[in-house]
C-alpha atoms as a PDB file:
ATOM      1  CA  UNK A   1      30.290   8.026  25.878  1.00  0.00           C
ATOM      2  CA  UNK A   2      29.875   4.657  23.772  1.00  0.00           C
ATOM      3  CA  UNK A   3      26.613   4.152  22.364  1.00  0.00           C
ATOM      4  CA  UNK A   4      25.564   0.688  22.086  1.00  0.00           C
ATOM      5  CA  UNK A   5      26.625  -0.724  18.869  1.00  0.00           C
ATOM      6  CA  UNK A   6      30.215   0.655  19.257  1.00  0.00           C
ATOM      7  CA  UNK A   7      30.103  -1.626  22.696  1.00  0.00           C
ATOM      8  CA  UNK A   8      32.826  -5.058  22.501  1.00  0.00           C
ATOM      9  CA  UNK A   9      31.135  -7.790  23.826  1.00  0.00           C
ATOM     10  CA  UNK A  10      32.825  -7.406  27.587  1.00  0.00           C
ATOM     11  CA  UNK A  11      31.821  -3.937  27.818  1.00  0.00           C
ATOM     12  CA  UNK A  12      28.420  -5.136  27.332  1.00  0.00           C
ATOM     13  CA  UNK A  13      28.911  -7.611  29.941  1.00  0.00           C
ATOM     14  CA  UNK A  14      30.091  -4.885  32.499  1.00  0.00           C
ATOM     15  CA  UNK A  15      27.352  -2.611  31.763  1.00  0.00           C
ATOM     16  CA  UNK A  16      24.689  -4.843  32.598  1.00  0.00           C
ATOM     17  CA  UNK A  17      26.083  -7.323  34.818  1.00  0.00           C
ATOM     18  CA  UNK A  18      26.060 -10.322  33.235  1.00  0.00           C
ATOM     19  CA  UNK A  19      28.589 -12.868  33.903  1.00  0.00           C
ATOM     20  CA  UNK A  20      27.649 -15.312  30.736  1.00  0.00           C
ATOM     21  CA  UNK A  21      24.984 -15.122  28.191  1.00  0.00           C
ATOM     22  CA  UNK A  22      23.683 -18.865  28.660  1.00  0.00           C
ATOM     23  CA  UNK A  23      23.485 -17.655  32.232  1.00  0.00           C
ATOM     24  CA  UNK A  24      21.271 -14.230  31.912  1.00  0.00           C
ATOM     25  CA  UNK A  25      19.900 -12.165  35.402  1.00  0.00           C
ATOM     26  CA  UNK A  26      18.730 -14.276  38.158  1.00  0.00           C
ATOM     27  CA  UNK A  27      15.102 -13.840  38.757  1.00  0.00           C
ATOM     28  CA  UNK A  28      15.537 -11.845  41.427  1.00  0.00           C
ATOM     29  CA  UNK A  29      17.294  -9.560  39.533  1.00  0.00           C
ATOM     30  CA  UNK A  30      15.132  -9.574  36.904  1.00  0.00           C
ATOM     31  CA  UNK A  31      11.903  -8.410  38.978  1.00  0.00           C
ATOM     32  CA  UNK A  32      13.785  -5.852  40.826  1.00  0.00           C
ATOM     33  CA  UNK A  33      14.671  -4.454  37.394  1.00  0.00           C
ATOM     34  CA  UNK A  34      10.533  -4.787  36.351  1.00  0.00           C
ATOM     35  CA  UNK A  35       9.259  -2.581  39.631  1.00  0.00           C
ATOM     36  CA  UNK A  36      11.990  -0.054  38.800  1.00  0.00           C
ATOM     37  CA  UNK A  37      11.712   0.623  34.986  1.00  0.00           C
ATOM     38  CA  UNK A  38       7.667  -0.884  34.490  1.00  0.00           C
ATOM     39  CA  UNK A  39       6.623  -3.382  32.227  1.00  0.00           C
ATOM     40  CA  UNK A  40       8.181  -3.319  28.396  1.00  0.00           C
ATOM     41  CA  UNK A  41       4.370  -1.844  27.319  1.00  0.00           C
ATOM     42  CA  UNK A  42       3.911   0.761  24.830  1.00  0.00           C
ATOM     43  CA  UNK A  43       0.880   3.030  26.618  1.00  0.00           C
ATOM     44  CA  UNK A  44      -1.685   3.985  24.335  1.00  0.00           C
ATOM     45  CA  UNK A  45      -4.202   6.920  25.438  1.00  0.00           C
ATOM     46  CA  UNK A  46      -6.281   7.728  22.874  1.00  0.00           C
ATOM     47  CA  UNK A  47      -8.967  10.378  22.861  1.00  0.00           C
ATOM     48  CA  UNK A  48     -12.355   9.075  22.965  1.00  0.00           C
ATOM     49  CA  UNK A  49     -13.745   8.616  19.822  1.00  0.00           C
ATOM     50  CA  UNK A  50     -16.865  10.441  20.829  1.00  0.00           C
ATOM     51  CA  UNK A  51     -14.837  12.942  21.927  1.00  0.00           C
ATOM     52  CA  UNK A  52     -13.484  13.529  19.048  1.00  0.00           C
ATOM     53  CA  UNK A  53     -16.985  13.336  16.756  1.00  0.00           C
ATOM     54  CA  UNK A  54     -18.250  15.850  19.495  1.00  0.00           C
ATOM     55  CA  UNK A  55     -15.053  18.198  19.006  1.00  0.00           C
ATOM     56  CA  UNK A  56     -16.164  18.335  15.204  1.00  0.00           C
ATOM     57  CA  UNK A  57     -19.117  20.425  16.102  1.00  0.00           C
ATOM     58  CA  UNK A  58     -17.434  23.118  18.112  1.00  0.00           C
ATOM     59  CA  UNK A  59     -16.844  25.604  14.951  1.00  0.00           C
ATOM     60  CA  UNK A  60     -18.738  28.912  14.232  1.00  0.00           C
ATOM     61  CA  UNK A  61     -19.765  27.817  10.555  1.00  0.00           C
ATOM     62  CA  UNK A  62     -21.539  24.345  12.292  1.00  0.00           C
ATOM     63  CA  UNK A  63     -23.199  26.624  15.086  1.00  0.00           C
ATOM     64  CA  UNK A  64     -24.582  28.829  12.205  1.00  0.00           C
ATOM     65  CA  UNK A  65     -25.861  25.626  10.236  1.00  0.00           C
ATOM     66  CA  UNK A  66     -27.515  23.811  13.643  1.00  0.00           C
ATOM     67  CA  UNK A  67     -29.263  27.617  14.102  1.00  0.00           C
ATOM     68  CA  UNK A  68     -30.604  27.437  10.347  1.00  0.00           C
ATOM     69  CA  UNK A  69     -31.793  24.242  10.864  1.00  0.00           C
ATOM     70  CA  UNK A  70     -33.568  24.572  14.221  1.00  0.00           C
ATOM     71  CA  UNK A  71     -34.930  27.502  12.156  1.00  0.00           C
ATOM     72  CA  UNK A  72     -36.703  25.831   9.022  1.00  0.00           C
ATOM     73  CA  UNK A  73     -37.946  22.917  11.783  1.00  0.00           C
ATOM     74  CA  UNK A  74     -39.772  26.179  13.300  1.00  0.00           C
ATOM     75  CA  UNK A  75     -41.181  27.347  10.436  1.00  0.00           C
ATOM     76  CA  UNK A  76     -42.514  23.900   8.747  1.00  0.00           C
ATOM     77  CA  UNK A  77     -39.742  23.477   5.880  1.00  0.00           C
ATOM     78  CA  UNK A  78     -38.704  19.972   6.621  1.00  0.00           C
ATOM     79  CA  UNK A  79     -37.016  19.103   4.063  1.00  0.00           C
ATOM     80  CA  UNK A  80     -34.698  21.965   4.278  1.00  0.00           C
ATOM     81  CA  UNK A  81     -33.885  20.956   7.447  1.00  0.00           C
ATOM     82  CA  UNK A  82     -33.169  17.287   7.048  1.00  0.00           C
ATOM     83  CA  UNK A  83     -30.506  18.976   3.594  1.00  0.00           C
ATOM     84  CA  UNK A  84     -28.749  21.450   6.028  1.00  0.00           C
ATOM     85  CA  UNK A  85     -28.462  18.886   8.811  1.00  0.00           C
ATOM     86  CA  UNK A  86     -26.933  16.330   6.667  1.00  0.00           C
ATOM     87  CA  UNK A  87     -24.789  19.037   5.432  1.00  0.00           C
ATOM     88  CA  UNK A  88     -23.324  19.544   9.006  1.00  0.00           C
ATOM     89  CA  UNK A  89     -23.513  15.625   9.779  1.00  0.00           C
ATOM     90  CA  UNK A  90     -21.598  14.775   6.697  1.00  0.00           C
ATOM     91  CA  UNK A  91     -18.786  17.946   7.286  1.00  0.00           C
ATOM     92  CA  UNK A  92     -18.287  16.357  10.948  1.00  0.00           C
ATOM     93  CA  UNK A  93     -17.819  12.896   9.517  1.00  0.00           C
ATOM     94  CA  UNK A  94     -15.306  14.052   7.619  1.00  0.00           C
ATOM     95  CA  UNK A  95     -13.305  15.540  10.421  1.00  0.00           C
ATOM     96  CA  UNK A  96     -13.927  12.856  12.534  1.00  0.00           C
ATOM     97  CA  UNK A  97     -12.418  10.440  10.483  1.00  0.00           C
ATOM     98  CA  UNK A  98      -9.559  12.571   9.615  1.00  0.00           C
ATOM     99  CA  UNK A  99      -8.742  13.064  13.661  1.00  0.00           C
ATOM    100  CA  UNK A 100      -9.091   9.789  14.427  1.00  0.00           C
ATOM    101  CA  UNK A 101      -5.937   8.322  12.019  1.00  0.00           C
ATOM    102  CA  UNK A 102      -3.354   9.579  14.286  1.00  0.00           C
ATOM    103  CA  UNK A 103      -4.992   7.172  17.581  1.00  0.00           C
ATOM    104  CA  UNK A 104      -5.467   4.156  14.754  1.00  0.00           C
ATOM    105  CA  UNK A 105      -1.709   4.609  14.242  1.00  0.00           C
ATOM    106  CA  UNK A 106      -0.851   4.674  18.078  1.00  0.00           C
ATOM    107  CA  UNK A 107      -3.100   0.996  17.883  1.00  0.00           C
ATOM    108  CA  UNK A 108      -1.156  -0.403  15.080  1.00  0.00           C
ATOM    109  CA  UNK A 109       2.346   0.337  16.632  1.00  0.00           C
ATOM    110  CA  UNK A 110       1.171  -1.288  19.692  1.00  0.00           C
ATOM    111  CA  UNK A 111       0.061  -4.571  17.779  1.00  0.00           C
ATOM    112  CA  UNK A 112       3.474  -4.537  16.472  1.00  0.00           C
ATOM    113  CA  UNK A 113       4.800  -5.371  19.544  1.00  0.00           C
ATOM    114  CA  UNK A 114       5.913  -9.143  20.324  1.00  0.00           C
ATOM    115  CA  UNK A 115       3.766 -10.971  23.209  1.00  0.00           C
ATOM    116  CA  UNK A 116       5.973 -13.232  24.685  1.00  0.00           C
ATOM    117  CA  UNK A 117       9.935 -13.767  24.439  1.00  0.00           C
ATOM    118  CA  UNK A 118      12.249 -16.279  25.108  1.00  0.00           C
ATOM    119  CA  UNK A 119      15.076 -15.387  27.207  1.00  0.00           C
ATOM    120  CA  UNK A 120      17.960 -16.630  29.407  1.00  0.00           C
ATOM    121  CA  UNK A 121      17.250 -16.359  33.721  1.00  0.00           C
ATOM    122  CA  UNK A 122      19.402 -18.147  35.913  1.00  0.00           C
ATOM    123  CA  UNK A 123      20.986 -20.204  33.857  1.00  0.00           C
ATOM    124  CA  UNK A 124      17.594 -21.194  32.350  1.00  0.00           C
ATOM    125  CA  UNK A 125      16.240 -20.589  28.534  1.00  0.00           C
ATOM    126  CA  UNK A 126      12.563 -19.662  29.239  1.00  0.00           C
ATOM    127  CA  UNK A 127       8.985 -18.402  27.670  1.00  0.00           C
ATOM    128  CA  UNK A 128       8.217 -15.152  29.310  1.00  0.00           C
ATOM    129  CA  UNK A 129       5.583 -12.303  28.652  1.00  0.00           C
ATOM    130  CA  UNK A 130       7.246  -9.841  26.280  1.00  0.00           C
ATOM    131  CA  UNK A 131       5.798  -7.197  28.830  1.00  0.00           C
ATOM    132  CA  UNK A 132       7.944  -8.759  31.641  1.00  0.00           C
ATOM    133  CA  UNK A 133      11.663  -8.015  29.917  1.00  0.00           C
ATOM    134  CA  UNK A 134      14.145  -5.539  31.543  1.00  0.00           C
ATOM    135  CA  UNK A 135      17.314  -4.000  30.739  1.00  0.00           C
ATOM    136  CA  UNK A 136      19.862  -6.687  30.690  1.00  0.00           C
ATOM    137  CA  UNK A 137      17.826  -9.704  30.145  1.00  0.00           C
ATOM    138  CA  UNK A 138      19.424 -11.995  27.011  1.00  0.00           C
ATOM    139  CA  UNK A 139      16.963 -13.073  24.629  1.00  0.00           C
ATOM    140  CA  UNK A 140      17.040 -15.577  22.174  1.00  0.00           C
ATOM    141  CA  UNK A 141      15.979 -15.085  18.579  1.00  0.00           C
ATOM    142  CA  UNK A 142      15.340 -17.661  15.804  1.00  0.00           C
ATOM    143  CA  UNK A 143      13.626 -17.567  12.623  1.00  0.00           C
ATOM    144  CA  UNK A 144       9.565 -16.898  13.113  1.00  0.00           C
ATOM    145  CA  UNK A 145       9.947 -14.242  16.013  1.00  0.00           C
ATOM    146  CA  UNK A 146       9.049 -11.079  16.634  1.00  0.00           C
ATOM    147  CA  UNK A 147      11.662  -8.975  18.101  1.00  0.00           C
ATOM    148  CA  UNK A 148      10.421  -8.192  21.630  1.00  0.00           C
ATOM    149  CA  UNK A 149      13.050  -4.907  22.593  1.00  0.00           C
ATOM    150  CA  UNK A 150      15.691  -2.870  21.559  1.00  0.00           C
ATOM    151  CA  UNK A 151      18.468  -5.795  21.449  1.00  0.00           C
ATOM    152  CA  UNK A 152      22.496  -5.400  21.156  1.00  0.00           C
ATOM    153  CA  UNK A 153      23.143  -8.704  19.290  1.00  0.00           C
ATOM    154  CA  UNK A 154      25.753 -11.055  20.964  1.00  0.00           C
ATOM    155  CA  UNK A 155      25.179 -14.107  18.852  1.00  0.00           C
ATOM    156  CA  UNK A 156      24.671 -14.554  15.338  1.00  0.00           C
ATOM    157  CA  UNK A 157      24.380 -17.403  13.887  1.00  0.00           C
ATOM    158  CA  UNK A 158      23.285 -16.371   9.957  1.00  0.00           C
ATOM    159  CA  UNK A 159      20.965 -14.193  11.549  1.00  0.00           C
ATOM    160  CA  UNK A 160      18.417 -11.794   9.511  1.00  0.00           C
ATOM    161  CA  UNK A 161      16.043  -9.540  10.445  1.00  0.00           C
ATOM    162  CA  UNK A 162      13.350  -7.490   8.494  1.00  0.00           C
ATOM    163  CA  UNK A 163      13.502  -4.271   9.915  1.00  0.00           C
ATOM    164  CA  UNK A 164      10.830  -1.839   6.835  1.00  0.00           C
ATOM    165  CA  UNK A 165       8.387  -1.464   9.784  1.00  0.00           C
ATOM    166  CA  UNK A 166      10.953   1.000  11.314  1.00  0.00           C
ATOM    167  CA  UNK A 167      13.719   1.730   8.716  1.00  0.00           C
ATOM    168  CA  UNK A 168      11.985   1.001   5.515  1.00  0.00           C
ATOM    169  CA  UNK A 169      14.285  -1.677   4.107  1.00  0.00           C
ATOM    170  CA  UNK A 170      12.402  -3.804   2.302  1.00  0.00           C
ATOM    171  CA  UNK A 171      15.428  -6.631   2.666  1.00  0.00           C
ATOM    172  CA  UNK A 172      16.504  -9.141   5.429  1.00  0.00           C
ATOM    173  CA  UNK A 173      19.418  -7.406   7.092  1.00  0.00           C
ATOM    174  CA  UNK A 174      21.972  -9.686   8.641  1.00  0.00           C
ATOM    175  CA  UNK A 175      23.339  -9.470  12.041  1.00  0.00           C
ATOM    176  CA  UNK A 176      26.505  -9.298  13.392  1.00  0.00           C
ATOM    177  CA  UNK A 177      27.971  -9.383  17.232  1.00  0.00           C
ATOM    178  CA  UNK A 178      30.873  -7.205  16.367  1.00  0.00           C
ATOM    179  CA  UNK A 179      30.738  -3.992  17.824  1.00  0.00           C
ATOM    180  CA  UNK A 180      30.529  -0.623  15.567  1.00  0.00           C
ATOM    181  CA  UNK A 181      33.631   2.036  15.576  1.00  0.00           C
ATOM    182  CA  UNK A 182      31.861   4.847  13.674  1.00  0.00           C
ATOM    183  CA  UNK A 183      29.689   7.593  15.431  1.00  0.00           C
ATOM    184  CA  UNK A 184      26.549   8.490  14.217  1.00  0.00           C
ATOM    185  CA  UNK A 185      25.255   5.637  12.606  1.00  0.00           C
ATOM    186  CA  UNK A 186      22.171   5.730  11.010  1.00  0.00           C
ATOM    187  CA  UNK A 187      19.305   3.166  12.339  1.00  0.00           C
ATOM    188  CA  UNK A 188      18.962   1.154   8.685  1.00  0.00           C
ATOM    189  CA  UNK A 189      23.155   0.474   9.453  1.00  0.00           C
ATOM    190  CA  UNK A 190      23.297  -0.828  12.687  1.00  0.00           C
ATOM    191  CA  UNK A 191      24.342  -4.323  11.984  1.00  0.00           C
ATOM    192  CA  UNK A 192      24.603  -5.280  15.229  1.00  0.00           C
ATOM    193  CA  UNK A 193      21.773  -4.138  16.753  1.00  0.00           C
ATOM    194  CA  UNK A 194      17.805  -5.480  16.673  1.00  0.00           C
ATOM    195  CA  UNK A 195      14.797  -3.156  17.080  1.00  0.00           C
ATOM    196  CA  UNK A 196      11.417  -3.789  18.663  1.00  0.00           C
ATOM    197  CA  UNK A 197       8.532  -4.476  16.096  1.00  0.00           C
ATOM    198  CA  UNK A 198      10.696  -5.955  13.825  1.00  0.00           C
ATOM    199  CA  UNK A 199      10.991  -9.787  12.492  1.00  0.00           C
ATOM    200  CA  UNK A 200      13.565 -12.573  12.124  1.00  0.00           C
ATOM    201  CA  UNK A 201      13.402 -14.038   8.922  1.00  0.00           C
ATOM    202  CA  UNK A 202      16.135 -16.858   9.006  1.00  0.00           C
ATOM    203  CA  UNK A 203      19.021 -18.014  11.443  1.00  0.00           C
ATOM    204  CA  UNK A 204      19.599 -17.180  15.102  1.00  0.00           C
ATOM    205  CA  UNK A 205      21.100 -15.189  17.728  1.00  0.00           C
ATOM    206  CA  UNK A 206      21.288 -13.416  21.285  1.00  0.00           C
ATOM    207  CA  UNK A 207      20.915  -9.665  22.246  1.00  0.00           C
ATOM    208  CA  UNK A 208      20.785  -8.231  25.038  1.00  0.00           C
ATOM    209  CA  UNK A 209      17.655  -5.986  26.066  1.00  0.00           C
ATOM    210  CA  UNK A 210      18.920  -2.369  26.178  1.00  0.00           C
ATOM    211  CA  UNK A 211      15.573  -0.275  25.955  1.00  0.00           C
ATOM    212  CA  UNK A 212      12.185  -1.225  26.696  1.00  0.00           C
ATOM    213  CA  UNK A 213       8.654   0.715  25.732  1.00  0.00           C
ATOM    214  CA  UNK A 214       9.076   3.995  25.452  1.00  0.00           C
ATOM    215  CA  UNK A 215      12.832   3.913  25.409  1.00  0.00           C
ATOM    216  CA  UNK A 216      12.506   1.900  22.083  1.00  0.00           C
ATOM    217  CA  UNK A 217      13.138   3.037  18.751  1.00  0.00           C
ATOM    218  CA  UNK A 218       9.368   2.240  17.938  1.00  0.00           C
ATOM    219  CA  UNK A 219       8.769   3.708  21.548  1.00  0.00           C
ATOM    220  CA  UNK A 220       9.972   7.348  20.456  1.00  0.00           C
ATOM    221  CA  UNK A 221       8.190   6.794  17.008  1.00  0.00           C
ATOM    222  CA  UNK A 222       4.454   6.705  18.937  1.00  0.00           C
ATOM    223  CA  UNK A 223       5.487   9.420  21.431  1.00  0.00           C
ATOM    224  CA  UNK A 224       6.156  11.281  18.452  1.00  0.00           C
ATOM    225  CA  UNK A 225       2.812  10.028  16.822  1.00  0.00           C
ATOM    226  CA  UNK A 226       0.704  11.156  19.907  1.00  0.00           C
ATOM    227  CA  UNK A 227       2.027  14.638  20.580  1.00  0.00           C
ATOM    228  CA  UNK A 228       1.524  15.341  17.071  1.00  0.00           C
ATOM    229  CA  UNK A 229      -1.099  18.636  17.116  1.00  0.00           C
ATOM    230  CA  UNK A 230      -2.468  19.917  14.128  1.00  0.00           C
ATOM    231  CA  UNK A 231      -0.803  22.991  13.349  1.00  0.00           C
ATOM    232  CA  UNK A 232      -2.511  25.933  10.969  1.00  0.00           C
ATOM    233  CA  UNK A 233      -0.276  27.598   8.013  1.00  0.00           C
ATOM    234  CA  UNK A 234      -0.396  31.384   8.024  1.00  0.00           C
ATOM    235  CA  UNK A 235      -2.515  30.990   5.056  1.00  0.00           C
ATOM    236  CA  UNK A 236      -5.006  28.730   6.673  1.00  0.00           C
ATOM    237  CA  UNK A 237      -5.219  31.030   9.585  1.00  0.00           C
ATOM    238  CA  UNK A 238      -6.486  33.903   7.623  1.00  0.00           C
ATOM    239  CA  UNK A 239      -8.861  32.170   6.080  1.00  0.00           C
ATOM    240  CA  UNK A 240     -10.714  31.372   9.432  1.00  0.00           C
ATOM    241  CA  UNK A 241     -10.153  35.217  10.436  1.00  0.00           C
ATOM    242  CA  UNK A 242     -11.715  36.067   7.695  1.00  0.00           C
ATOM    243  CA  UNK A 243     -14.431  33.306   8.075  1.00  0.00           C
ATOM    244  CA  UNK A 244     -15.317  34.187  11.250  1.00  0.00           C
ATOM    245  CA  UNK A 245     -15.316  38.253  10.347  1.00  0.00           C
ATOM    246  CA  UNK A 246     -17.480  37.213   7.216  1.00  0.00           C
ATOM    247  CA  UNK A 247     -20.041  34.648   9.533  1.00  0.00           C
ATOM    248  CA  UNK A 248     -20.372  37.712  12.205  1.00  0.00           C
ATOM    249  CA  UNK A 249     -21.742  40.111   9.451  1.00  0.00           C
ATOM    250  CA  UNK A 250     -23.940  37.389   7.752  1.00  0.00           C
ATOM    251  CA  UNK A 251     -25.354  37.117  11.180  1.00  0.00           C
ATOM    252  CA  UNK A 252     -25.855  40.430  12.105  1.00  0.00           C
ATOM    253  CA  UNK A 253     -27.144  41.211   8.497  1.00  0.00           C
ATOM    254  CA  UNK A 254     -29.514  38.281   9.040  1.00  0.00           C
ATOM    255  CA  UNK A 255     -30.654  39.763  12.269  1.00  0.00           C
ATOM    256  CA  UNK A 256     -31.253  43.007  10.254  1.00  0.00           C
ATOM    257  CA  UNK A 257     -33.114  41.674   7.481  1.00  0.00           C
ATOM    258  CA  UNK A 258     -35.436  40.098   9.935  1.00  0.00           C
ATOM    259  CA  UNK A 259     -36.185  43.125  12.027  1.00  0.00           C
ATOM    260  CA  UNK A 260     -36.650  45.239   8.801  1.00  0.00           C
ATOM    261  CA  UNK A 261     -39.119  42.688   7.187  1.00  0.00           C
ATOM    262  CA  UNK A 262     -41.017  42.190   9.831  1.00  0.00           C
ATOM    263  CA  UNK A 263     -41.994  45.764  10.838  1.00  0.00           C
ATOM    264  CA  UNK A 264     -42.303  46.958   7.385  1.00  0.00           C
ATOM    265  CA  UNK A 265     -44.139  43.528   6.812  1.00  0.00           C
ATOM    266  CA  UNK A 266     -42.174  42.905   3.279  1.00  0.00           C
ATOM    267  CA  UNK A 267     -42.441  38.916   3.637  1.00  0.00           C
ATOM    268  CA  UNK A 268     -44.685  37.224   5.542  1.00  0.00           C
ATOM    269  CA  UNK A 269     -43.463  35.380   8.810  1.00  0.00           C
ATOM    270  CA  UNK A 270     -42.596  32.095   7.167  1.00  0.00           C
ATOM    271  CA  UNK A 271     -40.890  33.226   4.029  1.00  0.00           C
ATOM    272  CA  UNK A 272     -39.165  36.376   5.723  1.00  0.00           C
ATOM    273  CA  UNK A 273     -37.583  33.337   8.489  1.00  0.00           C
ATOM    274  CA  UNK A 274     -36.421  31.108   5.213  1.00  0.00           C
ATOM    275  CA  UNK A 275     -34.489  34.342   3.582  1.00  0.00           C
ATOM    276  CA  UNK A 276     -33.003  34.551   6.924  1.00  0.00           C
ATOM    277  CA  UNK A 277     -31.941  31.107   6.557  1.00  0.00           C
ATOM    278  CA  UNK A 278     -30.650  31.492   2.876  1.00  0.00           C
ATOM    279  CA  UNK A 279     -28.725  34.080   4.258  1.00  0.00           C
ATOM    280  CA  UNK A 280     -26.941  32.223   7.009  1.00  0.00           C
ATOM    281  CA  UNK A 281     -26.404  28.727   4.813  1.00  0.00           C
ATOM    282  CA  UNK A 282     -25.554  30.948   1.827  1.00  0.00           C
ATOM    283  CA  UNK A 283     -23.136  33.820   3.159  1.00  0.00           C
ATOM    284  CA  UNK A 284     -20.742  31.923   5.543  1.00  0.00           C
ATOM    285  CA  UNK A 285     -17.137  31.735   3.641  1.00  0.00           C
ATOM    286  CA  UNK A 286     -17.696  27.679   2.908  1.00  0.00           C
ATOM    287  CA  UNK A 287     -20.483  28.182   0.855  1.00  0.00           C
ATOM    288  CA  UNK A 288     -22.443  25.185   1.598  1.00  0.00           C
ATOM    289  CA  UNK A 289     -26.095  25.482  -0.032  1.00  0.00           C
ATOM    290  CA  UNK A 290     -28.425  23.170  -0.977  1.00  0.00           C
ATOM    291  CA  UNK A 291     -30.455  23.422  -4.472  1.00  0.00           C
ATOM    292  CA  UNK A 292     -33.359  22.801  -2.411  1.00  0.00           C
ATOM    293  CA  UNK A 293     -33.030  25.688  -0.645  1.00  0.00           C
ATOM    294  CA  UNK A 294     -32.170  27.740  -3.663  1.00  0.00           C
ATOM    295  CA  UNK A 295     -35.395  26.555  -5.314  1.00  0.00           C
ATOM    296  CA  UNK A 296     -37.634  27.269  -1.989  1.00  0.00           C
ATOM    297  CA  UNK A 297     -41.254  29.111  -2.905  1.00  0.00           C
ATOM    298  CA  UNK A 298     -38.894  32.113  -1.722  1.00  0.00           C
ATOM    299  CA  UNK A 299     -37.157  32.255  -5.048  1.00  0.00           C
ATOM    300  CA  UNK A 300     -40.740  31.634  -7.657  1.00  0.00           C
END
């Protein structure tokens, strides 16, 4: 089967029943198409973004920190407290803004989108919501717009298009109508096509609408974008097995300590409570101390 680009002109015409460019889909046509396929929207659905800052929390290491913290509160060492808790504050930060780059990139490719188009319905060139093409309706580019869908050009009239939002090609590419005979062409080479998101720099022309939102080029790209799931290398995952072997014995050994100290009364209450936080901050496999904790009366 003929992809699109390798389509004459007629063949085009067939396919998508339209008797004359000028002419375009009746209206009638055109809405029937709409209720079938949907609107030509690219649907976002991002997590939300507290969500995502709550997600940052739900780690072994942070439950460990939160438990220190409570801790020093407890036992009057304030300071230690507000250190640690900015500790875990700034470490979910961090994650949170990392996690929340993928759903900033699903927004940007949906601001690439054109709003409205002009296009050709019963015989008619008309302004119409960019959401409201279909398969088969013939728009009309000129320099200034925004390409609204995935368009097989028909008529090009010194037509160029900037196309480095999908391809990377820095340069105008100009458009033909003349249909393609090799297979497999790569996107950047298809003269004769136009793809949603990008921009017409000089001339004009006529395509022909032959895949809306998802279906686009740029549609695939943010499907792509927001099934993307962060996947651990073999490395990485036996660093958290051994993280969370390494926070399970700092635990228990903390729970040990305490029971031992207090019976045999090494420390008294307060100080035997802060070794038990040194112990948790400072044996987990991140390492995150604070000088202040270091320096405690503990340590003189």
């Amino acid at each position: 089967m003929k992809e699109q680009y390798q389509l004459t002109l007629n063949e085009l015409k067939q396919q998508f029943g339209i008797q004359d460019w000028t002419t375009g889909l009746s209206s009638q046509e055109a809405a029937q198409r709409l209720q079938e396929n949907g609107p030509n929207e690219i649907e976002v659905k991002p997590t939300p973004k507290w969500k995502i800052f709550l997600r940052q929390y739900n780690n072994i290491v942070i439950y460990i920190l939160l438990a220190a913290t409570l801790l020093t509160i407890l036992i009057g060492h304030y300071t230690d407290a507000v250190v640690i808790a900015a500790v875990v504050i700034l470490n979910s930060l961090i994650g949170y803004f990392q996690e929340t780059s993928a759903a900033n990139a699903l927004a940007k490719i949906k601001e690439m989108m054109a709003q409205h188009a002009t296009v050709y319905r019963n015989g008619e060139r008309q302004d119409v919501n960019a959401a409201d093409l279909v398969v088969g309706d013939v728009v009309f580019l000129e320099a200034g717009d925004n390409v609204p869908a995935d368009l097989r050009i028909v008529s090009a009239d010194n037509l160029r298009i900037e196309e480095s939002a999908l391809t990377g090609e820095t340069n105008s590419v100009i458009k033909t109508a003349e249909p393609l005979v090799d297979d497999n062409v790569p996107l950047a080479e298809r003269v004769n096509m136009a793809f949603a998101s990008t921009s017409v720099t000089s001339g004009s022309g006529m395509g022909i609408v032959v895949a809306t939102a998802e279906q686009t080029e740029i549609g695939k790209i943010s499907q792509e974008v927001a099934q993307i799931k962060a996947q651990k290398t073999p490395l990485t995952k036996e660093i958290d097995y051994v993280g969370k072997v390494v926070s399970y014995i700092t635990i228990i050994a903390s729970v040990i300590v305490f029971i031992v100290g207090f019976f045999l009364k090494i420390y008294s209450l307060p100080a035997l409570a802060l070794a038990v936080v040194a112990m948790l901050v400072g044996g987990h496999p991140r390492r995150i101390t604070s000088n202040r904790l270091r320096d405690s009366s503990l340590w003189n």
